[in-house]
Protein backbone atom coordinates (compact mmCIF):
# COMPACT_ATOMS: atom_id res chain seq x y z
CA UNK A 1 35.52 -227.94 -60.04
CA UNK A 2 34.60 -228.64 -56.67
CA UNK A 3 36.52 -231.09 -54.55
CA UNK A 4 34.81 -232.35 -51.15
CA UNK A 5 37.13 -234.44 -48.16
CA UNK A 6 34.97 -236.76 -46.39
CA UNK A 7 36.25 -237.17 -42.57
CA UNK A 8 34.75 -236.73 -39.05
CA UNK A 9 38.72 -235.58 -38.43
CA UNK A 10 40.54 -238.85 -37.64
CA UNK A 11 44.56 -238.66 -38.74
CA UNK A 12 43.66 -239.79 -41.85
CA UNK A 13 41.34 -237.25 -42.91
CA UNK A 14 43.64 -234.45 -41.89
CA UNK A 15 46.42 -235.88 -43.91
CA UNK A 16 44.17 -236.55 -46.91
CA UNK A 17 43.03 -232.49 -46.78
CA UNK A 18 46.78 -231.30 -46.29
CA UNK A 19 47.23 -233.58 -49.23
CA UNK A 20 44.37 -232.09 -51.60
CA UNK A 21 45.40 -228.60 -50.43
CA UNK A 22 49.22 -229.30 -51.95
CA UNK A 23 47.55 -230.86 -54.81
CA UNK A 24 45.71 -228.00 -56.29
CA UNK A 25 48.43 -225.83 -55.79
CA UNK A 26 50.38 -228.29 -57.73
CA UNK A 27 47.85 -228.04 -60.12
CA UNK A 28 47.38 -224.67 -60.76
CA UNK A 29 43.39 -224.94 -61.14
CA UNK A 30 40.87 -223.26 -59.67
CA UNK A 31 39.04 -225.51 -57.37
CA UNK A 32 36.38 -225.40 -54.88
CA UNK A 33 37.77 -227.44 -51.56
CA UNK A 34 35.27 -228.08 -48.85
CA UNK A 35 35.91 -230.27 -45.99
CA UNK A 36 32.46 -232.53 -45.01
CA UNK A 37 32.84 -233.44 -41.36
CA UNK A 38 28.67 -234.33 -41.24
CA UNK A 39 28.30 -237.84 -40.67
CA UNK A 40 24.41 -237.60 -42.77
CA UNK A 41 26.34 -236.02 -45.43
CA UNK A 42 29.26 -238.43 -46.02
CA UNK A 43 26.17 -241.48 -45.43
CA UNK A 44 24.64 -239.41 -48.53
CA UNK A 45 27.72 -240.38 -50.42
CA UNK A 46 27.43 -244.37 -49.08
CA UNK A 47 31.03 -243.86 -48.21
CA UNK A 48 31.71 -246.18 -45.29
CA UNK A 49 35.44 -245.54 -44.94
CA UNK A 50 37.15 -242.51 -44.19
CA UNK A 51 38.68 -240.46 -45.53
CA UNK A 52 36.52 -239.77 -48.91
CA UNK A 53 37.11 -237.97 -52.01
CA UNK A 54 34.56 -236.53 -54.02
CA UNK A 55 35.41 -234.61 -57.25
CA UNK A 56 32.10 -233.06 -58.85
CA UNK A 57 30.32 -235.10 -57.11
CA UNK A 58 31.78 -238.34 -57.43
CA UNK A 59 33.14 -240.34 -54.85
CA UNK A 60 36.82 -240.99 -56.05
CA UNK A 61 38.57 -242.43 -53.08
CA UNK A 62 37.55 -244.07 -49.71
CA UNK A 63 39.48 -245.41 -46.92
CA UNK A 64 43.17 -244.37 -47.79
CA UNK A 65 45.00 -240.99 -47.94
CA UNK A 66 45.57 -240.64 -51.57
CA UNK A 67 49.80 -239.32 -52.76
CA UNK A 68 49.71 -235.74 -53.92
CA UNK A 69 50.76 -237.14 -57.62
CA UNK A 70 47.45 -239.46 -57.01
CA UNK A 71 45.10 -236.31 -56.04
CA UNK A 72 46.60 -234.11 -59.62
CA UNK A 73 45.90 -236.70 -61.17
CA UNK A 74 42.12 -236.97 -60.38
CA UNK A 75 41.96 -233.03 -61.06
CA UNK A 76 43.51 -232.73 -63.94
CA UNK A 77 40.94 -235.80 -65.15
């Protein structure tokens, strides 16, 4: 599983990697966590408001930073 967070590094986007990091801990999966801080990249996505989520490719979340309850819950599909 790989699990991208779409940001240029406002508040948000910090708080929505902190979040995912706590998450897959929670989780106890292995996932692939990449941070995407390339505006071309997150345009690739058509995500317009930060912060993103993208779980195997697919945009999850945009614009908020998800609960850590909210981000297991994605993972564990």
């Amino acid at each position: 599983m790989k699990i991208e967070v779409l940001g240029t590094g406002c508040k948000k986007c910090t708080e929505l990697e902190a979040v995912v990091k706590q998450a897959i801990a929670k989780s106890g999966k292995f996932v692939q966590l990449e941070k995407v801080d390339d505006i071309m990249k997150i345009m690739e996505y058509q995500v317009v408001s930060t912060p993103g989520l993208v779980i195997d490719g697919k945009v999850v979340s945009t614009g908020k930073v998800l609960s850590i309850d909210e981000v297991v819950a994605l993972i564990n599909g």
